[in-house]
PDB file of N, CA and C in Angstrom:
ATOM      1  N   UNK A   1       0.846  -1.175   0.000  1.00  0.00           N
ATOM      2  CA  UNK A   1       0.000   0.000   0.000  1.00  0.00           C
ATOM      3  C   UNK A   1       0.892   1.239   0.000  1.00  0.00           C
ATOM      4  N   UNK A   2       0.848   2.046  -0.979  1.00  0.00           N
ATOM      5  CA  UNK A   2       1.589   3.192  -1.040  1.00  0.00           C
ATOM      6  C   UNK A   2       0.752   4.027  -0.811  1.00  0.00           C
ATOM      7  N   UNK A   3       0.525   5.421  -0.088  1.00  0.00           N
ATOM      8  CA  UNK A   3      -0.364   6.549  -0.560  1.00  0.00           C
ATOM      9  C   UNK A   3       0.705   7.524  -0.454  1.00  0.00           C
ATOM     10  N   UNK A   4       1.709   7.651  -0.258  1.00  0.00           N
ATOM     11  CA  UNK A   4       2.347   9.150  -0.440  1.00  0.00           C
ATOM     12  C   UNK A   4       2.378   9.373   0.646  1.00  0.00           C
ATOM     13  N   UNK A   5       2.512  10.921   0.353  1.00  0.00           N
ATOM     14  CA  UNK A   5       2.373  11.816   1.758  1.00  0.00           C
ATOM     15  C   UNK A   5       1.307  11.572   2.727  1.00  0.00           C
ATOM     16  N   UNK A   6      -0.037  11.079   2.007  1.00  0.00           N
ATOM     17  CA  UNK A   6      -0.732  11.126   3.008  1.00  0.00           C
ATOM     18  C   UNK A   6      -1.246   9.356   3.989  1.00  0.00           C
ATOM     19  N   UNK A   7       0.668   9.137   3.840  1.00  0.00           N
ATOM     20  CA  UNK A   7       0.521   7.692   4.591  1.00  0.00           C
ATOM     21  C   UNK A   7      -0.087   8.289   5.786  1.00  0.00           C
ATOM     22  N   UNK A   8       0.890   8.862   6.491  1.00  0.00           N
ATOM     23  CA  UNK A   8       0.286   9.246   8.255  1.00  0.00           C
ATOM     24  C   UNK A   8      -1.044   9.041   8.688  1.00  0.00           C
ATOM     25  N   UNK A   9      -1.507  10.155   7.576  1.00  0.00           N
ATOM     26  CA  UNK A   9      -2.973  10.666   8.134  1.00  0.00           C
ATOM     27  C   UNK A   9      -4.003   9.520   7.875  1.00  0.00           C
ATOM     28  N   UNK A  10      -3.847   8.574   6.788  1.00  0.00           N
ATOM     29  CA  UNK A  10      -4.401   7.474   6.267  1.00  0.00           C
ATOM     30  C   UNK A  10      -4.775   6.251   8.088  1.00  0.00           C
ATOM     31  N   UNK A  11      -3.089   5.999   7.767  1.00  0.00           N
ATOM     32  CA  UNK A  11      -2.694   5.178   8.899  1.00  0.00           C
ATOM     33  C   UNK A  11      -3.417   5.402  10.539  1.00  0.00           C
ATOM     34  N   UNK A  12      -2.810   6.942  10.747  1.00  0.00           N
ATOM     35  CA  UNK A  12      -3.471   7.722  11.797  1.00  0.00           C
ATOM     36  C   UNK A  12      -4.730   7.117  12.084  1.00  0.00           C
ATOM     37  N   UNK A  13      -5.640   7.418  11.306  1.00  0.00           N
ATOM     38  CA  UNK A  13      -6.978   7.188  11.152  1.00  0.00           C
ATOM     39  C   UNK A  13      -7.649   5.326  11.742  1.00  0.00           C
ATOM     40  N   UNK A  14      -6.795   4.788  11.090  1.00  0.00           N
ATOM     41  CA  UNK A  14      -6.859   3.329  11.022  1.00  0.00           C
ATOM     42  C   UNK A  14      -7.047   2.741  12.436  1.00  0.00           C
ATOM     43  N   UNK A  15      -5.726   2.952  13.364  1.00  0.00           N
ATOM     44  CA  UNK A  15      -5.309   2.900  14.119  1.00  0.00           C
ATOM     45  C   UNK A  15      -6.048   3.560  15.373  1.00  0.00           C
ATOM     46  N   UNK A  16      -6.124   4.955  15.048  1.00  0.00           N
ATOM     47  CA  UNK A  16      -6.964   5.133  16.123  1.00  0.00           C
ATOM     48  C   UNK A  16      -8.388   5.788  16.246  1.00  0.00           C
ATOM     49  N   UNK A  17      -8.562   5.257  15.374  1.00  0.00           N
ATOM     50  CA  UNK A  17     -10.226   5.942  15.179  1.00  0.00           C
ATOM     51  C   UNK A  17     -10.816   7.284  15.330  1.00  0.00           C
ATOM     52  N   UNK A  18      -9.908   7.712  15.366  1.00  0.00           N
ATOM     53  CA  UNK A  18      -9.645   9.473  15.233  1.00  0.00           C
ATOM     54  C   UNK A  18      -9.436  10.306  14.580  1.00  0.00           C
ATOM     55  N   UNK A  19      -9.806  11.905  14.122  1.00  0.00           N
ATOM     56  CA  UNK A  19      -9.472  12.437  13.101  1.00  0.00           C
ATOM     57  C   UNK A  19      -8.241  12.849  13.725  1.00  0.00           C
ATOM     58  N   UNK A  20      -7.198  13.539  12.762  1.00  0.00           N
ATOM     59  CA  UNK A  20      -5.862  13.749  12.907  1.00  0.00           C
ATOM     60  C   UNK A  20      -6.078  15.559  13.415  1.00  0.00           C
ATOM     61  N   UNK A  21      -5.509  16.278  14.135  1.00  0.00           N
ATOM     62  CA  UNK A  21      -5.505  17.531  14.955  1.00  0.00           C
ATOM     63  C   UNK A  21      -5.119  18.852  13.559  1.00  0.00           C
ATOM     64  N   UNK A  22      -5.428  19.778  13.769  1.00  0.00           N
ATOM     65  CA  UNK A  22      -4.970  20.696  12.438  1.00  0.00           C
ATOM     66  C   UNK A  22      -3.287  20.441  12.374  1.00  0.00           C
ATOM     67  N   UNK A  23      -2.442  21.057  12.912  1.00  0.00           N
ATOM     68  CA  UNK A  23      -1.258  20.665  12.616  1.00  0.00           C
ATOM     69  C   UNK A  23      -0.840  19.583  12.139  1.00  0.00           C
ATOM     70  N   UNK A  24      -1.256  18.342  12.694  1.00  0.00           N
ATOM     71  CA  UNK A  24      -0.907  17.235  11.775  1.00  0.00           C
ATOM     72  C   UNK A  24      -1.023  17.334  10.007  1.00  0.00           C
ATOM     73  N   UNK A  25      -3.034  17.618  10.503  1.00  0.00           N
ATOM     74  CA  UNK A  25      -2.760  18.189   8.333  1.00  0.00           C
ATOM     75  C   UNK A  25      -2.491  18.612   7.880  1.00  0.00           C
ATOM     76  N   UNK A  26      -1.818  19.983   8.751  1.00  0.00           N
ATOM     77  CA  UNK A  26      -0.932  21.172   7.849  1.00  0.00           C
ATOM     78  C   UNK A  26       0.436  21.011   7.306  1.00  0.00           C
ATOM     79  N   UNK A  27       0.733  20.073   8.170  1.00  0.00           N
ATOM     80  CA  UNK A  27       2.367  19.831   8.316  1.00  0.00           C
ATOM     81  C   UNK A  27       2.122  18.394   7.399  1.00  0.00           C
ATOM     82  N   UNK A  28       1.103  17.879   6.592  1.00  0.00           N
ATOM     83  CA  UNK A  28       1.443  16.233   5.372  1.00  0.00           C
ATOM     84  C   UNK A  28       0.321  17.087   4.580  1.00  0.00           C
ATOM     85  N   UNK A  29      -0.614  18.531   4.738  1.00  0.00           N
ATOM     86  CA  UNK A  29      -0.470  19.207   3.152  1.00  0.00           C
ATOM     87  C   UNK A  29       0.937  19.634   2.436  1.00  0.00           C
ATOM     88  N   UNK A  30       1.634  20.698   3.792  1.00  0.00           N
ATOM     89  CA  UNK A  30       3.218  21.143   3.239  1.00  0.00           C
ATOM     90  C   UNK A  30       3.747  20.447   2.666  1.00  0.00           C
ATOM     91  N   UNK A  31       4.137  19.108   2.943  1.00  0.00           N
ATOM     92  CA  UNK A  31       4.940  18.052   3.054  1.00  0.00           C
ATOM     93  C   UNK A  31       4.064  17.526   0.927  1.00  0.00           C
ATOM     94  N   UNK A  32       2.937  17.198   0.917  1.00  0.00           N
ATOM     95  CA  UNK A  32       2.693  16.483  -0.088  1.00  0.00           C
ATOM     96  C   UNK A  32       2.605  17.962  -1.263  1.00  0.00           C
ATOM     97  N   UNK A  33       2.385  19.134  -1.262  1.00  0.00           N
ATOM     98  CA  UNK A  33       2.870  20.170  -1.872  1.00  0.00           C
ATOM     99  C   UNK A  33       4.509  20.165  -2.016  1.00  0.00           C
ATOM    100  N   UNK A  34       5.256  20.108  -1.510  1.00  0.00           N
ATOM    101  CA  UNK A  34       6.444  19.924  -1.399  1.00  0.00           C
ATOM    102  C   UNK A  34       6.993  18.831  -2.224  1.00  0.00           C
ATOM    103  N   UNK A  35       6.397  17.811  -2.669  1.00  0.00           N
ATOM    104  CA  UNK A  35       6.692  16.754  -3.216  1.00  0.00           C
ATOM    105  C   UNK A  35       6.079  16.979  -4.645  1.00  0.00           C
ATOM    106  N   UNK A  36       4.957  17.646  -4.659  1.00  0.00           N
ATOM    107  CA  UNK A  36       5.015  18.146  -6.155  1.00  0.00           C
ATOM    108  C   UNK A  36       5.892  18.285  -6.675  1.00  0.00           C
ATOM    109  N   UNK A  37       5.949  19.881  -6.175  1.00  0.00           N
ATOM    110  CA  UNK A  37       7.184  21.114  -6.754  1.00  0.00           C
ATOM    111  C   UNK A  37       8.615  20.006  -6.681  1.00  0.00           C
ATOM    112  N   UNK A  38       8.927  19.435  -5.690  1.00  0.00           N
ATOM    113  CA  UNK A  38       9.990  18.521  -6.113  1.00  0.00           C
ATOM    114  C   UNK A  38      10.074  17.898  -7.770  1.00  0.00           C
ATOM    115  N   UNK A  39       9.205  16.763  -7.893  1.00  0.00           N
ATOM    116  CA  UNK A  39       8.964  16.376  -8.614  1.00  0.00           C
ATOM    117  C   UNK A  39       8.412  17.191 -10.189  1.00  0.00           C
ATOM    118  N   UNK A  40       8.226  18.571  -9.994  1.00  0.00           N
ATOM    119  CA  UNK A  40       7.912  19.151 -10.934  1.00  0.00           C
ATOM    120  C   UNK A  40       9.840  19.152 -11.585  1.00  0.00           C
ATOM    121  N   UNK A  41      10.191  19.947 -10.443  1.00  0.00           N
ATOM    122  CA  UNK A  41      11.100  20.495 -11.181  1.00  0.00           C
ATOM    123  C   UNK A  41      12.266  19.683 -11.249  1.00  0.00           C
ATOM    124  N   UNK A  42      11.941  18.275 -10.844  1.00  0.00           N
ATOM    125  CA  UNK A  42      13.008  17.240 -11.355  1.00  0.00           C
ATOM    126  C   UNK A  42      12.881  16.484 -12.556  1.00  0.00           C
ATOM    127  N   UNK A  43      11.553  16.876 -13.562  1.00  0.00           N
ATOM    128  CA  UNK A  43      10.993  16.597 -14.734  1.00  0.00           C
ATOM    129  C   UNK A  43      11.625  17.657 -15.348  1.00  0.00           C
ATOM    130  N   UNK A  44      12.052  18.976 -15.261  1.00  0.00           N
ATOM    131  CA  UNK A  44      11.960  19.608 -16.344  1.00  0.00           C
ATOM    132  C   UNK A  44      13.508  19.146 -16.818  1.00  0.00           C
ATOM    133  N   UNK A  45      13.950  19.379 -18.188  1.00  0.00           N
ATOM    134  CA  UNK A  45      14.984  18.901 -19.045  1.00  0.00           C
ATOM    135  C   UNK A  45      16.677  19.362 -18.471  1.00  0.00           C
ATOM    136  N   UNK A  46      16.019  20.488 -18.234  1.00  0.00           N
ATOM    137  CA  UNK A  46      17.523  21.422 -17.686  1.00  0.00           C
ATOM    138  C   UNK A  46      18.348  20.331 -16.740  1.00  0.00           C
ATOM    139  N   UNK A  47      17.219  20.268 -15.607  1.00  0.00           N
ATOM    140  CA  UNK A  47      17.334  19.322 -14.462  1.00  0.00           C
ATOM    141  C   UNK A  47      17.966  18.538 -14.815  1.00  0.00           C
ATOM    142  N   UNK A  48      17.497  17.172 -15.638  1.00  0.00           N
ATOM    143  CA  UNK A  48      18.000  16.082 -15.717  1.00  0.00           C
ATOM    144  C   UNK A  48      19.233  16.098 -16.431  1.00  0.00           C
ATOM    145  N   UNK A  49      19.601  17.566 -17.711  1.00  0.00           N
ATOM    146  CA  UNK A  49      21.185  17.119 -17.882  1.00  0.00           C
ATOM    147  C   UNK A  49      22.377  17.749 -16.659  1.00  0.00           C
ATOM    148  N   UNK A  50      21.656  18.450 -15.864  1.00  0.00           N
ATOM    149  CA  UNK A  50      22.652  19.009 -14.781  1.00  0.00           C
ATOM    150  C   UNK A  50      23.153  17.451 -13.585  1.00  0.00           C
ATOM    151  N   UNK A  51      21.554  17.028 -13.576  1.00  0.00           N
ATOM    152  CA  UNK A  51      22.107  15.491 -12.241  1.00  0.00           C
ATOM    153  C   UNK A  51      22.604  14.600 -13.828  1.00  0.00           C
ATOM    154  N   UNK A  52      22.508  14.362 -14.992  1.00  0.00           N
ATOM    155  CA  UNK A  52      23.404  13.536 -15.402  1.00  0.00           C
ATOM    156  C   UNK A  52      24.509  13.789 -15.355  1.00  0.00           C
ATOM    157  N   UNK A  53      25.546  15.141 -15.601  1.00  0.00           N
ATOM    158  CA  UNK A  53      26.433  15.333 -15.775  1.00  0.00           C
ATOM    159  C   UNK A  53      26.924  15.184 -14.408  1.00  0.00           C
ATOM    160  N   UNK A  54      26.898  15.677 -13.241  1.00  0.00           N
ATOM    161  CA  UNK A  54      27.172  15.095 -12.099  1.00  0.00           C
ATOM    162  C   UNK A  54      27.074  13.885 -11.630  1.00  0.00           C
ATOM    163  N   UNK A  55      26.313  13.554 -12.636  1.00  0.00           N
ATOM    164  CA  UNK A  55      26.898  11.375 -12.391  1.00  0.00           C
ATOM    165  C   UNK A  55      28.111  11.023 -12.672  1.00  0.00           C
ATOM    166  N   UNK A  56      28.086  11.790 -14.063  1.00  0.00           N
ATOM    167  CA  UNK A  56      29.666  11.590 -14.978  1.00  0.00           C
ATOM    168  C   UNK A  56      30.919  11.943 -14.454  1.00  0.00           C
ATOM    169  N   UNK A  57      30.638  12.849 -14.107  1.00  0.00           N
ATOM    170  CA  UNK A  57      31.631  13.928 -13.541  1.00  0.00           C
ATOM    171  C   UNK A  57      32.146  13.198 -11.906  1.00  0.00           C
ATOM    172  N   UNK A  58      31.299  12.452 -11.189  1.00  0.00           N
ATOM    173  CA  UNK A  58      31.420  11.702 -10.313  1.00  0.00           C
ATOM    174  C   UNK A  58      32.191  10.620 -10.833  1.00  0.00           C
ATOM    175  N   UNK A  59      31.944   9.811 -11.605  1.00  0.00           N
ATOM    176  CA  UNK A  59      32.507   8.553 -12.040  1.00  0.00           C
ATOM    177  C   UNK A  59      33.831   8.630 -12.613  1.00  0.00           C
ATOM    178  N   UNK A  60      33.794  10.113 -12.786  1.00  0.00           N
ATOM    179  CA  UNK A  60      35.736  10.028 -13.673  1.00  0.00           C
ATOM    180  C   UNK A  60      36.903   9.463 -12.566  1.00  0.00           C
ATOM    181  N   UNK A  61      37.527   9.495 -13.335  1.00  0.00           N
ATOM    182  CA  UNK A  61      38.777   9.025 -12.762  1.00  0.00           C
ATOM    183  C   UNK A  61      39.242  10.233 -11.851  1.00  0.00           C
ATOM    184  N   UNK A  62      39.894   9.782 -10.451  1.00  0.00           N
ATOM    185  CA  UNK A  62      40.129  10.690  -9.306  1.00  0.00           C
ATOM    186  C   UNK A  62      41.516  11.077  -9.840  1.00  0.00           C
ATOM    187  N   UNK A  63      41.762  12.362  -9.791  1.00  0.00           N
ATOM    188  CA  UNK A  63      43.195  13.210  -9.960  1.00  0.00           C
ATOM    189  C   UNK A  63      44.052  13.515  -9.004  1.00  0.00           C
ATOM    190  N   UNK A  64      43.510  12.891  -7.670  1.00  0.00           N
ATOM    191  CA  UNK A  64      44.320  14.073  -6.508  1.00  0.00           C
ATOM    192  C   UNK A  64      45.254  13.160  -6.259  1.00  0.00           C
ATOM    193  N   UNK A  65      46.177  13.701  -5.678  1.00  0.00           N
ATOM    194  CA  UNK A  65      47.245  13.147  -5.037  1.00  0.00           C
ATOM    195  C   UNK A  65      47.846  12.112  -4.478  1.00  0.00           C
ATOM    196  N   UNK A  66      46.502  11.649  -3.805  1.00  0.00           N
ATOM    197  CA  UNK A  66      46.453  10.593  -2.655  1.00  0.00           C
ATOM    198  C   UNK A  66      45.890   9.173  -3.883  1.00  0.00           C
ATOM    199  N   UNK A  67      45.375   9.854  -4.945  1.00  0.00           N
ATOM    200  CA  UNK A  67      44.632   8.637  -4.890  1.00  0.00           C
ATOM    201  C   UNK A  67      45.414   8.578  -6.478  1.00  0.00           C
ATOM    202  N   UNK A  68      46.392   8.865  -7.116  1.00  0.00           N
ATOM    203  CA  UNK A  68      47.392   8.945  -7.567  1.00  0.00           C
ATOM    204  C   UNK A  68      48.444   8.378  -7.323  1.00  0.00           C
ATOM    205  N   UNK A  69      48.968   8.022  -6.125  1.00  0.00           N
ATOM    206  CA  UNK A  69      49.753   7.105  -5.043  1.00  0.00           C
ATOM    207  C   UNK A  69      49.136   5.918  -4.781  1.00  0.00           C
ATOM    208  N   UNK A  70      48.346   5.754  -4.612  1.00  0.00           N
ATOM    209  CA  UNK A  70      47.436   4.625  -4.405  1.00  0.00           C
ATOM    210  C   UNK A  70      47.084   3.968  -5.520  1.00  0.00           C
ATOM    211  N   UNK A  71      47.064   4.282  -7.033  1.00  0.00           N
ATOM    212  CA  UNK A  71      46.075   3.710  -8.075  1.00  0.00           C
ATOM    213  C   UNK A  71      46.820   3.888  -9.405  1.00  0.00           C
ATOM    214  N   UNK A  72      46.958   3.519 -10.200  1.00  0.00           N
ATOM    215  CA  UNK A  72      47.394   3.547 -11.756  1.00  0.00           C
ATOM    216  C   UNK A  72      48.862   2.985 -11.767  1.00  0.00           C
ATOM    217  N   UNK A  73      49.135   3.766 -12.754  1.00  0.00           N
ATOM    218  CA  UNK A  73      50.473   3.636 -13.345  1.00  0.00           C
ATOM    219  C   UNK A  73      51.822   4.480 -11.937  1.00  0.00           C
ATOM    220  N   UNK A  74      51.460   5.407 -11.354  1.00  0.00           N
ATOM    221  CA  UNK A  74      52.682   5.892 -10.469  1.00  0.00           C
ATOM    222  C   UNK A  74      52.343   5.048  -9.403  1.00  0.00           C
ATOM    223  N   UNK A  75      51.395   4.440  -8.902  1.00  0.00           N
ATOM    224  CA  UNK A  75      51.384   3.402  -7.651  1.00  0.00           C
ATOM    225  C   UNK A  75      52.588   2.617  -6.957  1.00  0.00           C
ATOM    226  N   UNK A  76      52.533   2.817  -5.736  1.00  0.00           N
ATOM    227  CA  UNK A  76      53.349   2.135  -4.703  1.00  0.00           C
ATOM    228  C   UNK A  76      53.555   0.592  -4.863  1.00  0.00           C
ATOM    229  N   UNK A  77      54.342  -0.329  -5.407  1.00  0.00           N
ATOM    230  CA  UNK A  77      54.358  -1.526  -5.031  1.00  0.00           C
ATOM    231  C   UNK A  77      54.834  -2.297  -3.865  1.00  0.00           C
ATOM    232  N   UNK A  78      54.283  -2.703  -3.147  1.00  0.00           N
ATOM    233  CA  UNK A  78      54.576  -3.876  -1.970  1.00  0.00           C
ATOM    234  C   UNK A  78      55.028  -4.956  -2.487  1.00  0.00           C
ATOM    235  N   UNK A  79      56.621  -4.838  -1.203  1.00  0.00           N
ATOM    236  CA  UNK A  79      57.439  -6.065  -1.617  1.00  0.00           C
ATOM    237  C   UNK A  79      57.283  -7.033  -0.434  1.00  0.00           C
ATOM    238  N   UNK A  80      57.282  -8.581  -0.595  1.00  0.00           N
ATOM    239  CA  UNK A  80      57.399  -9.343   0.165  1.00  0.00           C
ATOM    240  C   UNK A  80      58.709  -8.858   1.322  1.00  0.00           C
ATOM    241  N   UNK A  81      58.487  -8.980   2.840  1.00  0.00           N
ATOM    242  CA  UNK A  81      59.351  -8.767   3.730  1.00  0.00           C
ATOM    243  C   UNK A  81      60.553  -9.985   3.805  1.00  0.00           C
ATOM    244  N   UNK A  82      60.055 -11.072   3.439  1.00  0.00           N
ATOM    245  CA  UNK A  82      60.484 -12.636   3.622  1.00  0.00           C
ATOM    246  C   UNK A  82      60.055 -13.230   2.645  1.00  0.00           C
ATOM    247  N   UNK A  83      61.462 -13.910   1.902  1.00  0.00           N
ATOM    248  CA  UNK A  83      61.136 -14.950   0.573  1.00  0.00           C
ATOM    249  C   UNK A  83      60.407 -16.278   1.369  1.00  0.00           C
ATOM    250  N   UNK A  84      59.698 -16.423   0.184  1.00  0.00           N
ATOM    251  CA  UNK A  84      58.677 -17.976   0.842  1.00  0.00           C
ATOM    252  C   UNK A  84      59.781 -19.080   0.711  1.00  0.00           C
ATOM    253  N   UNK A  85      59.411 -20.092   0.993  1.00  0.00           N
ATOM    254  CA  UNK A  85      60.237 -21.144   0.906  1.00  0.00           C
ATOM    255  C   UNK A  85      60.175 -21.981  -0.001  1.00  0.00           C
ATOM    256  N   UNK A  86      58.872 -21.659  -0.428  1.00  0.00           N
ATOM    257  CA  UNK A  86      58.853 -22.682  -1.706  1.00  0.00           C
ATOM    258  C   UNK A  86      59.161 -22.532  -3.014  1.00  0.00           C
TER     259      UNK A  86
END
């Protein structure tokens, strides 16, 4: 059962056979208005190439210093302390 925002007040209800107090509804209208406008403006086009490119831009390859030392071609190799015996 999904209803959104207005799980609470749904649930609320269920549970205790009661209507829910004004603040409660004011504060899961805000809340399900809020989830519009979210959702509006995570539809519009702009949006979606700004969070794609910050996917990309996430996934590149790290440049800094540390992780330069740690990774590729200039990387640290570890040598055995003690030849094995076999």
């Amino acid at each position: 059962m999904n209803v959104g925002p207005q799980w609470s007040p749904t649930v609320w209800k269920q549970v205790t056979d009661s209507s829910q107090g004004c603040h409660f509804i004011k504060l899961y209208e805000k809340r399900e208005k809020q989830l519009s406008l979210s959702n509006k403006s995570k539809s519009y086009p702009q949006a979606q190439t700004y969070r794609w490119k910050r996917k990309v831009s996430a996934a590149d390859e790290s440049t800094s210093k540390s992780a330069k030392s740690s990774y590729g071609n200039e990387a640290i190799q570890c040598k055995d302390d003690i030849a094995a015996p076999f």
